[in-house]
Protein backbone atom coordinates (compact mmCIF):
# COMPACT_ATOMS: atom_id res chain seq x y z
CA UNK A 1 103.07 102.91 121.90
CA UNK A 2 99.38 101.76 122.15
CA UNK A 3 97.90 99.28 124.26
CA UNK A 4 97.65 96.03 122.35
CA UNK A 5 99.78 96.77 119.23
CA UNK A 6 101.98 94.29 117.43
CA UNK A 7 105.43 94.06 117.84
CA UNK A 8 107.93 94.14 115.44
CA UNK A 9 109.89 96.49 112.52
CA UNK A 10 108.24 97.83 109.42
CA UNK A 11 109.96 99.42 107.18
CA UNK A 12 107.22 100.51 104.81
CA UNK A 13 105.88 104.14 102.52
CA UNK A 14 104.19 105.94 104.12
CA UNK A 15 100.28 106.79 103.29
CA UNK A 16 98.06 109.44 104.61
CA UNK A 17 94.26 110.00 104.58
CA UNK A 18 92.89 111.97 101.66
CA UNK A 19 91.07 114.29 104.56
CA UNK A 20 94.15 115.53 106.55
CA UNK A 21 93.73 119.00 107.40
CA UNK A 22 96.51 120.85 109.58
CA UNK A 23 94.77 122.51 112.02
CA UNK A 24 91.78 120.74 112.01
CA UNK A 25 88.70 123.14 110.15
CA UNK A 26 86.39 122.22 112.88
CA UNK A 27 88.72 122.93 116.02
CA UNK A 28 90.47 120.59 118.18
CA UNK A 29 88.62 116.63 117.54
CA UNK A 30 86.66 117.89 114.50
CA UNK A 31 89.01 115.94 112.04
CA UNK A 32 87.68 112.74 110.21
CA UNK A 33 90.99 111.17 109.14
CA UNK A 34 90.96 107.52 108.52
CA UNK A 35 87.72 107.32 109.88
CA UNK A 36 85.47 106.22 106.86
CA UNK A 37 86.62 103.99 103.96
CA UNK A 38 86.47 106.22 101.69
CA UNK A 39 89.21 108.17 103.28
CA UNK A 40 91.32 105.62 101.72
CA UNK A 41 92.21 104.71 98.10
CA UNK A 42 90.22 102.62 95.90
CA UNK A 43 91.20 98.62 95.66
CA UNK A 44 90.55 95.57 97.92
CA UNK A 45 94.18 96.19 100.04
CA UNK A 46 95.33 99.73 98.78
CA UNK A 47 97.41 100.04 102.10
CA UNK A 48 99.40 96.89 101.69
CA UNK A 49 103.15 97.32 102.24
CA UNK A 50 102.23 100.61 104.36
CA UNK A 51 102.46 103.12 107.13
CA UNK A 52 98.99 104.71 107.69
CA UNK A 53 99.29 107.92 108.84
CA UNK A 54 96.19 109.10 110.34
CA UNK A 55 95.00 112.37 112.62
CA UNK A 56 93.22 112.62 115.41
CA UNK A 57 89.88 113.07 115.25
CA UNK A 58 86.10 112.71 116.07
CA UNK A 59 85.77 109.06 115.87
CA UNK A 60 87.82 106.23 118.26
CA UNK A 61 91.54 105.23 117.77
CA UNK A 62 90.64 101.47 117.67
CA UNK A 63 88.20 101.83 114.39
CA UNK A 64 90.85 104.35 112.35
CA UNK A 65 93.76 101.46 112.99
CA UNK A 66 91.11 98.81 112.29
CA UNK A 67 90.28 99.78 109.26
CA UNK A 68 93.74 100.66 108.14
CA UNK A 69 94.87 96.96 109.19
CA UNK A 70 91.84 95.97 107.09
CA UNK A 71 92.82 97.92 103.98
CA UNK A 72 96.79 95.99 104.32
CA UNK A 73 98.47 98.42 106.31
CA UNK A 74 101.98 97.02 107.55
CA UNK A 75 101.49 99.93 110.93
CA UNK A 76 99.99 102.95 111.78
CA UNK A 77 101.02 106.12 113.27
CA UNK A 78 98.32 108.16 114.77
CA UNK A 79 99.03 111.87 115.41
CA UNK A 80 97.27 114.16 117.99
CA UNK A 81 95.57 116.98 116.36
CA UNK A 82 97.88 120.12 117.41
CA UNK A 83 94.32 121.40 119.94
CA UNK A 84 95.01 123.07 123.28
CA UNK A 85 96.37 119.92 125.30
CA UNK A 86 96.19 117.80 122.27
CA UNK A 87 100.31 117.69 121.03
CA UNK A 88 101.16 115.59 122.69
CA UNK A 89 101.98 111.89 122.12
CA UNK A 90 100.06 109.37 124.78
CA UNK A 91 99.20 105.91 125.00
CA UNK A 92 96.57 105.22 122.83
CA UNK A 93 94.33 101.56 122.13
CA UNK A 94 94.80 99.30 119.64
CA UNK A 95 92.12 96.37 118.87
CA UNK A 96 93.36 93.47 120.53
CA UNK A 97 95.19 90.74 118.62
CA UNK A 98 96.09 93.61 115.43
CA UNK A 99 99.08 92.18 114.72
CA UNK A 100 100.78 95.16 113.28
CA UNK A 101 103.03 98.15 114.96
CA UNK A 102 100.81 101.26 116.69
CA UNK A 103 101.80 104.60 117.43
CA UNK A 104 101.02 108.18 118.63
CA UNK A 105 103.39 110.87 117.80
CA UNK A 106 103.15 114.77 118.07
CA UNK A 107 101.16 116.87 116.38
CA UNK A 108 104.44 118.73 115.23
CA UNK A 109 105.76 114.74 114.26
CA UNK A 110 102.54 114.11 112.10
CA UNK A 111 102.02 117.45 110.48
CA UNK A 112 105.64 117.48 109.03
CA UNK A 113 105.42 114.04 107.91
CA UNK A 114 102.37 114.55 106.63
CA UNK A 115 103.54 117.97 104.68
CA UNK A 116 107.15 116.17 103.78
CA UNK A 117 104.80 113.06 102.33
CA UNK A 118 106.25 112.98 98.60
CA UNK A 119 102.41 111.91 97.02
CA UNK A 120 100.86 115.25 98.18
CA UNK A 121 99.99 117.23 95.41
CA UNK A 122 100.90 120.55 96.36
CA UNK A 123 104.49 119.08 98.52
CA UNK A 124 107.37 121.10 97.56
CA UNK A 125 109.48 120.35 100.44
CA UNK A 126 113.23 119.32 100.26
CA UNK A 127 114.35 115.53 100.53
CA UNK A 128 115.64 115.11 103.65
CA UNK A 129 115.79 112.68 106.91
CA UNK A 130 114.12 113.19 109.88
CA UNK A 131 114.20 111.16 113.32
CA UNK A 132 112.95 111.29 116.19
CA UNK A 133 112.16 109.09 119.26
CA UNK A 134 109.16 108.01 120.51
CA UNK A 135 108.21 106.25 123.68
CA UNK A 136 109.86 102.83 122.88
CA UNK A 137 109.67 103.31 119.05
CA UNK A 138 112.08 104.41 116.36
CA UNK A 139 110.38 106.81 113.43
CA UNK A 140 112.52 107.11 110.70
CA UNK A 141 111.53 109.14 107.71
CA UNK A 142 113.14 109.59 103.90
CA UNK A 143 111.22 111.15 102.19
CA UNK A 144 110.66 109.83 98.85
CA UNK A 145 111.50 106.35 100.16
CA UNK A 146 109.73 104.71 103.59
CA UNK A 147 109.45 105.32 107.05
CA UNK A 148 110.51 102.97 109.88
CA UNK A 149 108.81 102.09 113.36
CA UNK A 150 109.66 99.07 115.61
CA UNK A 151 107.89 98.33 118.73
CA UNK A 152 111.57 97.78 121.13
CA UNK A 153 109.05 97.38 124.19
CA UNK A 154 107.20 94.26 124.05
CA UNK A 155 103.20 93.69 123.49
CA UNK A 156 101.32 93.12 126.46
């Protein structure tokens, strides 16, 4: 979970930066996911109702979920870049007050959900569930439908 997110469920589609790249191009911390606004769809709240899913990458954890809380998301779910010593989920920061679930997963977690994402142009994965558990949060993915993380460990 990261420092300072929001509590709560969401229940939400899930949408990914348009500059995921699995492994990064640039090596481990190169990536630029959800860094810049125009990583984003056009529109004033084009993540409202949503999971951002956003890679690790060269710029800090609090600006990517910033700006995805700016653009509507309902949560985020950062995932660590697949680098030597970067799978791994960890305790990440959130800006203070965001209001809205936060969470690191795998690099294994966020590269399938990004490949199973049904918007991806070139996705011809199966429709299937996937779950997992992650450091007092539940991800639940169906494809072609919505994810699912609650914080079940309090703000502090």
């Amino acid at each position: 979970m990261a420092q300072f997110s929001g509590s709560g469920n969401v229940t939400a589609p899930l949408a990914t930066t348009s500059d995921i790249t699995v492994p990064p191009p640039g090596g481990p911390g190169s990536g630029t996911s959800g860094c810049e606004r125009e990583d984003w769809p056009a529109g004033d709240q084009p993540l409202a109702g949503k999971i951002a899913l956003i890679q690790r990458g060269s710029c800090v954890f609090v600006n990517k979920i910033q700006l995805a809380a700016d653009l509507g998301a309902a949560g985020v779910l950062v995932f660590n870049d697949g680098g030597p010593g970067r799978e791994e989920p960890f305790q990440i920061g959130a800006p203070q007050f965001i209001g809205i679930p936060v969470v690191m997963t795998s690099a294994t977690v966020g590269a399938a959900l990004y490949a199973l994402e049904p918007t991806r142009p070139a996705s011809s994965a199966p429709h299937h569930a996937n779950r997992t558990r992650l450091r007092g949060f539940a991800l639940s993915s169906v494809i072609s439908s919505a994810i699912s993380i609650s914080n079940s460990v309090g703000a502090p």
